[in-house]
PDB file of N, CA and C in Angstrom:
ATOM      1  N   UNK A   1     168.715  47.071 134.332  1.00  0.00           N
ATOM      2  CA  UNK A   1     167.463  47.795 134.471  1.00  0.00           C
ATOM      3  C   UNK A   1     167.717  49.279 134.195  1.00  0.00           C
ATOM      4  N   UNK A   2     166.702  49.908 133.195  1.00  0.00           N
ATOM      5  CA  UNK A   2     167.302  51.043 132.939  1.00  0.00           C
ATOM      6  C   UNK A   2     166.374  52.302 133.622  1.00  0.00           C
ATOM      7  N   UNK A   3     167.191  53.036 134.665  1.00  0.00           N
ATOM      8  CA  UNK A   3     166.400  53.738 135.486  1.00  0.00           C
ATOM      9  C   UNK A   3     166.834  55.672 135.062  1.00  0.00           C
ATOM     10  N   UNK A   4     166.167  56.403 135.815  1.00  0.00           N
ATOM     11  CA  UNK A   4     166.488  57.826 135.239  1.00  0.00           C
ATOM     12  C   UNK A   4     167.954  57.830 135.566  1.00  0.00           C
ATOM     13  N   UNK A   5     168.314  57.364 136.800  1.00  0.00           N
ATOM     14  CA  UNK A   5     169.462  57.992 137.213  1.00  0.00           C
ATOM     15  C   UNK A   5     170.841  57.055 136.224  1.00  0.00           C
ATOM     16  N   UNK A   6     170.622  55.960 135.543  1.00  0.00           N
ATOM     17  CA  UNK A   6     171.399  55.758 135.003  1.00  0.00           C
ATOM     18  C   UNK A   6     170.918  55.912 133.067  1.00  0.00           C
ATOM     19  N   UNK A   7     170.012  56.384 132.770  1.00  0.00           N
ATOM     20  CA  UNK A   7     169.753  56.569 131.632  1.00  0.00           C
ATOM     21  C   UNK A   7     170.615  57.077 131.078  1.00  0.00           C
ATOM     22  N   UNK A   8     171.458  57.832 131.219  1.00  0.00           N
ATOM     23  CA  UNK A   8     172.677  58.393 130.219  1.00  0.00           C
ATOM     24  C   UNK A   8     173.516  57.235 129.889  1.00  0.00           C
ATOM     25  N   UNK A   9     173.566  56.202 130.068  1.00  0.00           N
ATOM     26  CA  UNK A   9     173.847  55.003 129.676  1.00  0.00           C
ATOM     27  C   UNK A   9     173.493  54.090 128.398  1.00  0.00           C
ATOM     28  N   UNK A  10     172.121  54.529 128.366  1.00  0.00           N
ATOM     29  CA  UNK A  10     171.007  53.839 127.188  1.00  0.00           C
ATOM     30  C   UNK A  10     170.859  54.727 126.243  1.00  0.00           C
ATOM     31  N   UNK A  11     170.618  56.546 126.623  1.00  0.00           N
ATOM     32  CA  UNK A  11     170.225  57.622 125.568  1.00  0.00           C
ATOM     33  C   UNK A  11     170.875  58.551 125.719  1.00  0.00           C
ATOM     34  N   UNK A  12     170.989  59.506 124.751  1.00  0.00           N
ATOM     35  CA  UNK A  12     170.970  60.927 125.350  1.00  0.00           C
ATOM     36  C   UNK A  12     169.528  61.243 125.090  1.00  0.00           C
ATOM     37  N   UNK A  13     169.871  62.358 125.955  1.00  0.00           N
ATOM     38  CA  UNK A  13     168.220  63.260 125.981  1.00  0.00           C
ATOM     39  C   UNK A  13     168.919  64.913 126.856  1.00  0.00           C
ATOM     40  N   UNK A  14     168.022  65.774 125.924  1.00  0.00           N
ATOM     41  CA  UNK A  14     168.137  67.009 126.342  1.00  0.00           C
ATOM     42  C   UNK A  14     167.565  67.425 127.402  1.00  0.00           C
ATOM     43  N   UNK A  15     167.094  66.441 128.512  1.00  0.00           N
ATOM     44  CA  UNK A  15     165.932  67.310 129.420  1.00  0.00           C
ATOM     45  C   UNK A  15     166.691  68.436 130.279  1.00  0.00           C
ATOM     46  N   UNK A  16     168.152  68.180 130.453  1.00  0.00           N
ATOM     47  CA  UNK A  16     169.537  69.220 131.103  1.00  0.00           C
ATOM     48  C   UNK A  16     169.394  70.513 130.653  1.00  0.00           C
ATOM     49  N   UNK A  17     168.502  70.568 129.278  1.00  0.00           N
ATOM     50  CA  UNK A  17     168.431  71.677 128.638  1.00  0.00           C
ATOM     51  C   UNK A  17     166.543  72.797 128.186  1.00  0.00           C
ATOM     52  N   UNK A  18     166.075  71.627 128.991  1.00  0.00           N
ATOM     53  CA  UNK A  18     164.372  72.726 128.879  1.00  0.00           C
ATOM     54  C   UNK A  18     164.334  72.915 130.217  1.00  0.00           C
ATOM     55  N   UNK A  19     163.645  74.302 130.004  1.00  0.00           N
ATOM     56  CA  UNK A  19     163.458  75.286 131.059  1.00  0.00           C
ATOM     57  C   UNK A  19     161.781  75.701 130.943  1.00  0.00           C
ATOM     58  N   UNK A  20     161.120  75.194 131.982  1.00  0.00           N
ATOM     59  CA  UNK A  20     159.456  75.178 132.037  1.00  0.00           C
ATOM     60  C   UNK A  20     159.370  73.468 131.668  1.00  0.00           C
ATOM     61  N   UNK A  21     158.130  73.276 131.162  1.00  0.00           N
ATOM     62  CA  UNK A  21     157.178  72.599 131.340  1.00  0.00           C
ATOM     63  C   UNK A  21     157.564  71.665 129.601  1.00  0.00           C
ATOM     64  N   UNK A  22     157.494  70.336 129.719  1.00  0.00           N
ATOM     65  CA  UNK A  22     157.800  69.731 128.905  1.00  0.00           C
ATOM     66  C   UNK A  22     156.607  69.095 127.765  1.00  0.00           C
ATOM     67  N   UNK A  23     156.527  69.683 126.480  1.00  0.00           N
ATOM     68  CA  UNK A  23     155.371  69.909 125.777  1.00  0.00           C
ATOM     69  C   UNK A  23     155.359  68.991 124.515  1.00  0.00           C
ATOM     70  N   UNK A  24     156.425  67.909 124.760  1.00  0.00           N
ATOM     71  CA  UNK A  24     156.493  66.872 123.723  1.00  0.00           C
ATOM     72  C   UNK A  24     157.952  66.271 123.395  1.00  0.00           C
ATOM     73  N   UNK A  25     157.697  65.351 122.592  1.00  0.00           N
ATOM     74  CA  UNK A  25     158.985  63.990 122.701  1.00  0.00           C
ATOM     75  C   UNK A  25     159.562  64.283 121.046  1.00  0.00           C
ATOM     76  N   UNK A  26     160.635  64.354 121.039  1.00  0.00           N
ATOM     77  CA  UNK A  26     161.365  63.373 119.756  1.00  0.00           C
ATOM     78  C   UNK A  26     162.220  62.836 119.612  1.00  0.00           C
ATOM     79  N   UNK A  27     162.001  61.585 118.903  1.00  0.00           N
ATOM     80  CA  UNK A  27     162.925  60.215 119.133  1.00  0.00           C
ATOM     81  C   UNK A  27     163.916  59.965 117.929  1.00  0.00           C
ATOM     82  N   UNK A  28     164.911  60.543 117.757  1.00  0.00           N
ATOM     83  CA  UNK A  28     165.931  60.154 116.901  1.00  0.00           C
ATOM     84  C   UNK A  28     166.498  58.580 116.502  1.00  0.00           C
ATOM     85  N   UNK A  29     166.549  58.280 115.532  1.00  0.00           N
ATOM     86  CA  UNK A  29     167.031  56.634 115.719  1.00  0.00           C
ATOM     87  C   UNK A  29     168.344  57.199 114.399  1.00  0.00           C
ATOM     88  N   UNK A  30     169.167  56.219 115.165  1.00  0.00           N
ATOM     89  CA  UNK A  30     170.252  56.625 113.984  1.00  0.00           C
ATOM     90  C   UNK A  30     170.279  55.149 113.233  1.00  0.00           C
ATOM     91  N   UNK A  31     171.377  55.404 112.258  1.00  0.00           N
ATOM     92  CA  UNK A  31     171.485  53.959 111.233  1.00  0.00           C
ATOM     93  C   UNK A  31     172.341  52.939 111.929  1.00  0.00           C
ATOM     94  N   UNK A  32     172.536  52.356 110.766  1.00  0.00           N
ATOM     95  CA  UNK A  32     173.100  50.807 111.485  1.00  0.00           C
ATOM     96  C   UNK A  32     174.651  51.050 111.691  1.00  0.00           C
ATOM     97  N   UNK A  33     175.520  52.753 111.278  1.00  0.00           N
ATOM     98  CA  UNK A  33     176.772  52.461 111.378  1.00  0.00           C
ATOM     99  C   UNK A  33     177.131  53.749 113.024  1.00  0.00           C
ATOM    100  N   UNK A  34     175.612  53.877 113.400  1.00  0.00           N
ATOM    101  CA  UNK A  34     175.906  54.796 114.552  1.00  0.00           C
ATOM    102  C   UNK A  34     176.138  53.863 115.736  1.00  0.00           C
ATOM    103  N   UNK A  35     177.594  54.123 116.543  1.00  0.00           N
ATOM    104  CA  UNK A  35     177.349  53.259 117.816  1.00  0.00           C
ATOM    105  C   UNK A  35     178.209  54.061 119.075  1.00  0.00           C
ATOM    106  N   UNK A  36     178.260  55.525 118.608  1.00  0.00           N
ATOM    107  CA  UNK A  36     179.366  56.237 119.692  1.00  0.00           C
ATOM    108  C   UNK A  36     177.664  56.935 120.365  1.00  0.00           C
ATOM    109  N   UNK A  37     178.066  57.194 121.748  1.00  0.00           N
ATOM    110  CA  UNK A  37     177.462  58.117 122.606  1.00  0.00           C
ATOM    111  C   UNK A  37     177.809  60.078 122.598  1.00  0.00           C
ATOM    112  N   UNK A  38     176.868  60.288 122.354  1.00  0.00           N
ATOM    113  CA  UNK A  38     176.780  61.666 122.196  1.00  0.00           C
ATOM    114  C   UNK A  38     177.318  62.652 123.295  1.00  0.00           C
ATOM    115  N   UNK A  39     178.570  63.282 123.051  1.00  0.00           N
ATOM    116  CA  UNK A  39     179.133  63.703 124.212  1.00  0.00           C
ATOM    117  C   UNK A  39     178.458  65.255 124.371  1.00  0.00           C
ATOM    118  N   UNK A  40     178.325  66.098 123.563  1.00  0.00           N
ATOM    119  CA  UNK A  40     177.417  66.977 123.181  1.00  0.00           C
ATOM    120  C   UNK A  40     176.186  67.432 122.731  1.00  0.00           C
ATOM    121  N   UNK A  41     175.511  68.434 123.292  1.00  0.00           N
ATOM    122  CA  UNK A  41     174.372  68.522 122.578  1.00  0.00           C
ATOM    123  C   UNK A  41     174.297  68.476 120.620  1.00  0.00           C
ATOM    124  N   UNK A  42     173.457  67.867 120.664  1.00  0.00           N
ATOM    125  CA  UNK A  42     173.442  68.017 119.072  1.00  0.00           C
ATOM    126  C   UNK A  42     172.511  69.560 118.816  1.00  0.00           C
ATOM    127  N   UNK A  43     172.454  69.907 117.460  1.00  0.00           N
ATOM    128  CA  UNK A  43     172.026  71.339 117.457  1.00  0.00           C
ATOM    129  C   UNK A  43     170.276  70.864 117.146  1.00  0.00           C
ATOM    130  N   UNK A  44     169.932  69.524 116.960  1.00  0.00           N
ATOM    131  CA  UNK A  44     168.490  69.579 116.627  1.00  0.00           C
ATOM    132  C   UNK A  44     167.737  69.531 118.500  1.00  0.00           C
ATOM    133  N   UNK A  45     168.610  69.053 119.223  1.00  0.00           N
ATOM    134  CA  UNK A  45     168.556  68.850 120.891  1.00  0.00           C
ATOM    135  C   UNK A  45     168.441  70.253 121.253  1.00  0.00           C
ATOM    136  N   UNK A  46     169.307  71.270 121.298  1.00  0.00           N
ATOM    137  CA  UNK A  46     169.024  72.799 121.413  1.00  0.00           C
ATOM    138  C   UNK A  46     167.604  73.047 120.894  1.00  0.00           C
ATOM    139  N   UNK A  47     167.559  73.348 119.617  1.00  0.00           N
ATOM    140  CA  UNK A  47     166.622  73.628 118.935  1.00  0.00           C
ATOM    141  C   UNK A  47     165.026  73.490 119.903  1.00  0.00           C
ATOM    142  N   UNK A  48     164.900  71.770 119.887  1.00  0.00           N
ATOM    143  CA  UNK A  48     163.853  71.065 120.350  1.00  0.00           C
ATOM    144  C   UNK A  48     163.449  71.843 122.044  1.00  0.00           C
ATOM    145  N   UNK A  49     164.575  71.822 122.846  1.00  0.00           N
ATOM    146  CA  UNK A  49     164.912  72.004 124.409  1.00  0.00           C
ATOM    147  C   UNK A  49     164.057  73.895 124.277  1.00  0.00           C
ATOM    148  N   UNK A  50     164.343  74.304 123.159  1.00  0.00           N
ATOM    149  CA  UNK A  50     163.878  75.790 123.345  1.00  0.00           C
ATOM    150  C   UNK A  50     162.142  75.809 123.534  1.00  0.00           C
ATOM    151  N   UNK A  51     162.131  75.039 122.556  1.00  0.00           N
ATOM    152  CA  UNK A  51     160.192  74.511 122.176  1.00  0.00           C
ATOM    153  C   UNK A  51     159.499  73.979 123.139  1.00  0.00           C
ATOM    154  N   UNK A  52     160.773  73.503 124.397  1.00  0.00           N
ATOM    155  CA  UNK A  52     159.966  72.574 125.083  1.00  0.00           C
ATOM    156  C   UNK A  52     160.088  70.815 125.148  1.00  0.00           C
ATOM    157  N   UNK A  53     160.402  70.420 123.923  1.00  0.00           N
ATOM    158  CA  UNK A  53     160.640  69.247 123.482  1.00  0.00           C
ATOM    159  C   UNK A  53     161.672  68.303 123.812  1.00  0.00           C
ATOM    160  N   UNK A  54     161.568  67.730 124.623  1.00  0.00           N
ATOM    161  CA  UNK A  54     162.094  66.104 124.880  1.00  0.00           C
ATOM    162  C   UNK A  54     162.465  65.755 123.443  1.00  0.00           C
ATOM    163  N   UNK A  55     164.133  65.872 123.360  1.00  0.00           N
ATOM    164  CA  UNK A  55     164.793  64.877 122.399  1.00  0.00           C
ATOM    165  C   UNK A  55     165.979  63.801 122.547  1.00  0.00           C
ATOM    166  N   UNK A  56     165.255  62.724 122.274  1.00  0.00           N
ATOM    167  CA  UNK A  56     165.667  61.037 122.552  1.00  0.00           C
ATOM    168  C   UNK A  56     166.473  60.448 121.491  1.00  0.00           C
ATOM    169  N   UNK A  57     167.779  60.173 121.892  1.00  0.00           N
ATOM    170  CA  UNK A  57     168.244  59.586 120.956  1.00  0.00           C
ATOM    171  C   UNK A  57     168.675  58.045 121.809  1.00  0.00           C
ATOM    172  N   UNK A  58     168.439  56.824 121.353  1.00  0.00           N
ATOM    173  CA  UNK A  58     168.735  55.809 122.133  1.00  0.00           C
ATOM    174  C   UNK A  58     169.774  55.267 121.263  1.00  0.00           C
ATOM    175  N   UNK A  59     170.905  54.361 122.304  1.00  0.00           N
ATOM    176  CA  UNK A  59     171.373  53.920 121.622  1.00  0.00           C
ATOM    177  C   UNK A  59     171.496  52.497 122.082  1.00  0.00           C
ATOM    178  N   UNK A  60     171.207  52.244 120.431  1.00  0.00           N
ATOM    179  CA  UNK A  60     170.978  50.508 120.166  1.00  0.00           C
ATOM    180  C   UNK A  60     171.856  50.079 119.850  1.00  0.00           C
ATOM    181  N   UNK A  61     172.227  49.045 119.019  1.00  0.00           N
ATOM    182  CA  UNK A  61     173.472  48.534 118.910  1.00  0.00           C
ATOM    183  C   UNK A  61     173.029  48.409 117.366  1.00  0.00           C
ATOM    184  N   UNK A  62     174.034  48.703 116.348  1.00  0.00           N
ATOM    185  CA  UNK A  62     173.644  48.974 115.000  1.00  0.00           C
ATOM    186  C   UNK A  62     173.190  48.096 114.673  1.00  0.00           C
ATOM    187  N   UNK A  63     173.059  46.115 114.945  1.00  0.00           N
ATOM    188  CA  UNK A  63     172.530  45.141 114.604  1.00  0.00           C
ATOM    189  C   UNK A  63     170.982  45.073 114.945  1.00  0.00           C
ATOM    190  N   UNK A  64     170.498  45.502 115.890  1.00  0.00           N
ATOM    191  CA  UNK A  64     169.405  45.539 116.636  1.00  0.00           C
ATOM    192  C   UNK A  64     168.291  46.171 115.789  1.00  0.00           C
ATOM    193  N   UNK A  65     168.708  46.877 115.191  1.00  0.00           N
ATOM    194  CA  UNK A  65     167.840  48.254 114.364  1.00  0.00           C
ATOM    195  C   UNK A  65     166.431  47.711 114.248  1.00  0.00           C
ATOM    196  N   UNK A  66     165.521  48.485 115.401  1.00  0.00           N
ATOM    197  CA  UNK A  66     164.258  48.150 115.738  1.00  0.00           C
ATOM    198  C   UNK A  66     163.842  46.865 115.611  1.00  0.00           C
ATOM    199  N   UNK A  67     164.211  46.093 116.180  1.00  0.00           N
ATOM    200  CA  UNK A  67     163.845  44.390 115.962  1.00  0.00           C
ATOM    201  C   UNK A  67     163.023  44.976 117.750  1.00  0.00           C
ATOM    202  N   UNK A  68     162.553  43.435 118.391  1.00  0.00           N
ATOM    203  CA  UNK A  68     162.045  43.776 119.327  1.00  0.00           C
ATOM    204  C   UNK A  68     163.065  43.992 120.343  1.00  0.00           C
ATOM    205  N   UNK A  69     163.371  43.957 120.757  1.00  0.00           N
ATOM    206  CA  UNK A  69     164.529  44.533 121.702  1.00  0.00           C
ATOM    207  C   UNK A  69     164.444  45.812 121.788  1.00  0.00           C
ATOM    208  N   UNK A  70     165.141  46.237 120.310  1.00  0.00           N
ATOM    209  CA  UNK A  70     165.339  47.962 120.423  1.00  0.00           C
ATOM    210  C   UNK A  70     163.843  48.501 120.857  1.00  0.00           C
ATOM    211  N   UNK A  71     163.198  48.259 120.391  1.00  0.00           N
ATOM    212  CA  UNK A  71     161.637  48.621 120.473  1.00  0.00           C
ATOM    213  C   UNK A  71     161.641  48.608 122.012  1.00  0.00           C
ATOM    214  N   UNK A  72     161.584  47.468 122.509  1.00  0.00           N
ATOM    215  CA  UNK A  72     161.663  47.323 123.993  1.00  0.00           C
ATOM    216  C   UNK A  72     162.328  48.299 124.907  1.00  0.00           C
ATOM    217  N   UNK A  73     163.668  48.755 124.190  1.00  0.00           N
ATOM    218  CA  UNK A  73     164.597  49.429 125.219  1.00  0.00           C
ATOM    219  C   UNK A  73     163.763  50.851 124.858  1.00  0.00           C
ATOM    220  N   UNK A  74     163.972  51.159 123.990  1.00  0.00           N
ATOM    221  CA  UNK A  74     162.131  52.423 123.258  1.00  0.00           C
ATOM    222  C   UNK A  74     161.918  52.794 123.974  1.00  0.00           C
ATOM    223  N   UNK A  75     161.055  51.558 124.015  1.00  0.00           N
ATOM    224  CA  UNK A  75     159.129  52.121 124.957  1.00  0.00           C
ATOM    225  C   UNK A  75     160.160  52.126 126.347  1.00  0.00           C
ATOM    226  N   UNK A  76     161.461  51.191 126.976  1.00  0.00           N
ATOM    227  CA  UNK A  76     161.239  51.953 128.378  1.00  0.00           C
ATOM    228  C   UNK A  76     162.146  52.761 128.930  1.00  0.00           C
ATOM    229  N   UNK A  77     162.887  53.724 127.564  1.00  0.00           N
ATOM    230  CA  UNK A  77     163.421  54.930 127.902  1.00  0.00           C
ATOM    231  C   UNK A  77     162.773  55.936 128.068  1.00  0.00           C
ATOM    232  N   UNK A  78     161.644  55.690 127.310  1.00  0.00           N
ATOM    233  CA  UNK A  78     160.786  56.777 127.231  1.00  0.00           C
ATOM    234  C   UNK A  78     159.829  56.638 128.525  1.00  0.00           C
ATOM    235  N   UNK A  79     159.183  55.390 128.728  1.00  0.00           N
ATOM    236  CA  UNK A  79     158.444  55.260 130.431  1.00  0.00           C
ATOM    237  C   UNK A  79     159.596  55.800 131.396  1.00  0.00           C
ATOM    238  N   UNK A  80     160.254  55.712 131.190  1.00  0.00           N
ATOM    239  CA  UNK A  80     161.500  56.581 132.350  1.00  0.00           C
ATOM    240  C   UNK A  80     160.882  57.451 132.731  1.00  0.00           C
ATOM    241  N   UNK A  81     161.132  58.273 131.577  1.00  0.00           N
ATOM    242  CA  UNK A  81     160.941  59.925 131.246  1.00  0.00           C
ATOM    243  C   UNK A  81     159.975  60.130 131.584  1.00  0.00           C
ATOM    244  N   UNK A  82     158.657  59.372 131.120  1.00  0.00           N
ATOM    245  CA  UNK A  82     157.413  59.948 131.349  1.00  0.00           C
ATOM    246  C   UNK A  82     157.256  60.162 132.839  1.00  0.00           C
ATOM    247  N   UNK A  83     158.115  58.902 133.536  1.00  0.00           N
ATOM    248  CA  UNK A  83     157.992  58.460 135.090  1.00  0.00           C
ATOM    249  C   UNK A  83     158.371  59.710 135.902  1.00  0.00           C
ATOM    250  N   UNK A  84     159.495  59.646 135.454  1.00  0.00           N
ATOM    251  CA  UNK A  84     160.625  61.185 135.788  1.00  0.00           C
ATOM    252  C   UNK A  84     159.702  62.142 136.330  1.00  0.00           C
ATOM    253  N   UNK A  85     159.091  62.746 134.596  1.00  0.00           N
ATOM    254  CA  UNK A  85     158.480  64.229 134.683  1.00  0.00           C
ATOM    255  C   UNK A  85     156.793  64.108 134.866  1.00  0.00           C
ATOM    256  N   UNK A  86     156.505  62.967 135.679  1.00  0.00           N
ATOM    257  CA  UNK A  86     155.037  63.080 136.018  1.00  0.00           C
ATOM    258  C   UNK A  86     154.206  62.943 134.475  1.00  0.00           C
ATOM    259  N   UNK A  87     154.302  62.527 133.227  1.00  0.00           N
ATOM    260  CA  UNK A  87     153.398  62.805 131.907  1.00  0.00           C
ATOM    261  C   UNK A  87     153.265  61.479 132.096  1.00  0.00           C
ATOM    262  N   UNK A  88     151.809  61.453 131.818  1.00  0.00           N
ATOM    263  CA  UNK A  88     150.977  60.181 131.816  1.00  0.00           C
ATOM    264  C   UNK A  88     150.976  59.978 130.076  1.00  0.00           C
ATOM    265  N   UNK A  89     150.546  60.409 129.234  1.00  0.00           N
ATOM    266  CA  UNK A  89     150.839  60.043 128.057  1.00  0.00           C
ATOM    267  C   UNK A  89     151.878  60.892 127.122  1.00  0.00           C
ATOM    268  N   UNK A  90     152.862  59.853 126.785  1.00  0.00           N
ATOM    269  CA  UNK A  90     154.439  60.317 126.421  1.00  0.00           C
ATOM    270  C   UNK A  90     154.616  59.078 125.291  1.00  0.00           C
TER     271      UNK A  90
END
């Protein structure tokens, strides 16, 4: 079950890095030969975190590549988040 407190498990996400009020999502999907976890911010995660922006990178398993599953694990990394930070539509 994938909950906030273990989500660094399923994604990264910059939320460690916005300061105020969270003003929108972006969801990175990588290709079919990405399968390491992001030990660092990436520089589009900075970028986004300055704006405000929630950036999601999940990780699927390179076979999965949006079939329903990945989709599934998707929509409920992101209901996490929304859960997390109180946003009703996310």
């Amino acid at each position: 079950m994938i909950t906030y407190e273990n989500l660094r498990k399923y994604a990264y996400c910059n939320d460690h890095l916005i300061k105020g009020a969270i003003k929108g999502l972006c969801v990175e999907f990588n290709g079919l030969n990405a399968t390491q976890m992001l030990n660092e911010d990436p520089f589009l995660a900075v970028k986004c975190a300055e704006k405000g922006i929630l950036f999601l990178n999940p990780y699927l398993n390179p076979w999965n590549w949006m079939n329903d599953r990945a989709i599934a694990t998707t929509d409920r990394i992101i209901s996490v988040l929304a859960e997390h930070y109180g946003i009703e539509d996310m």
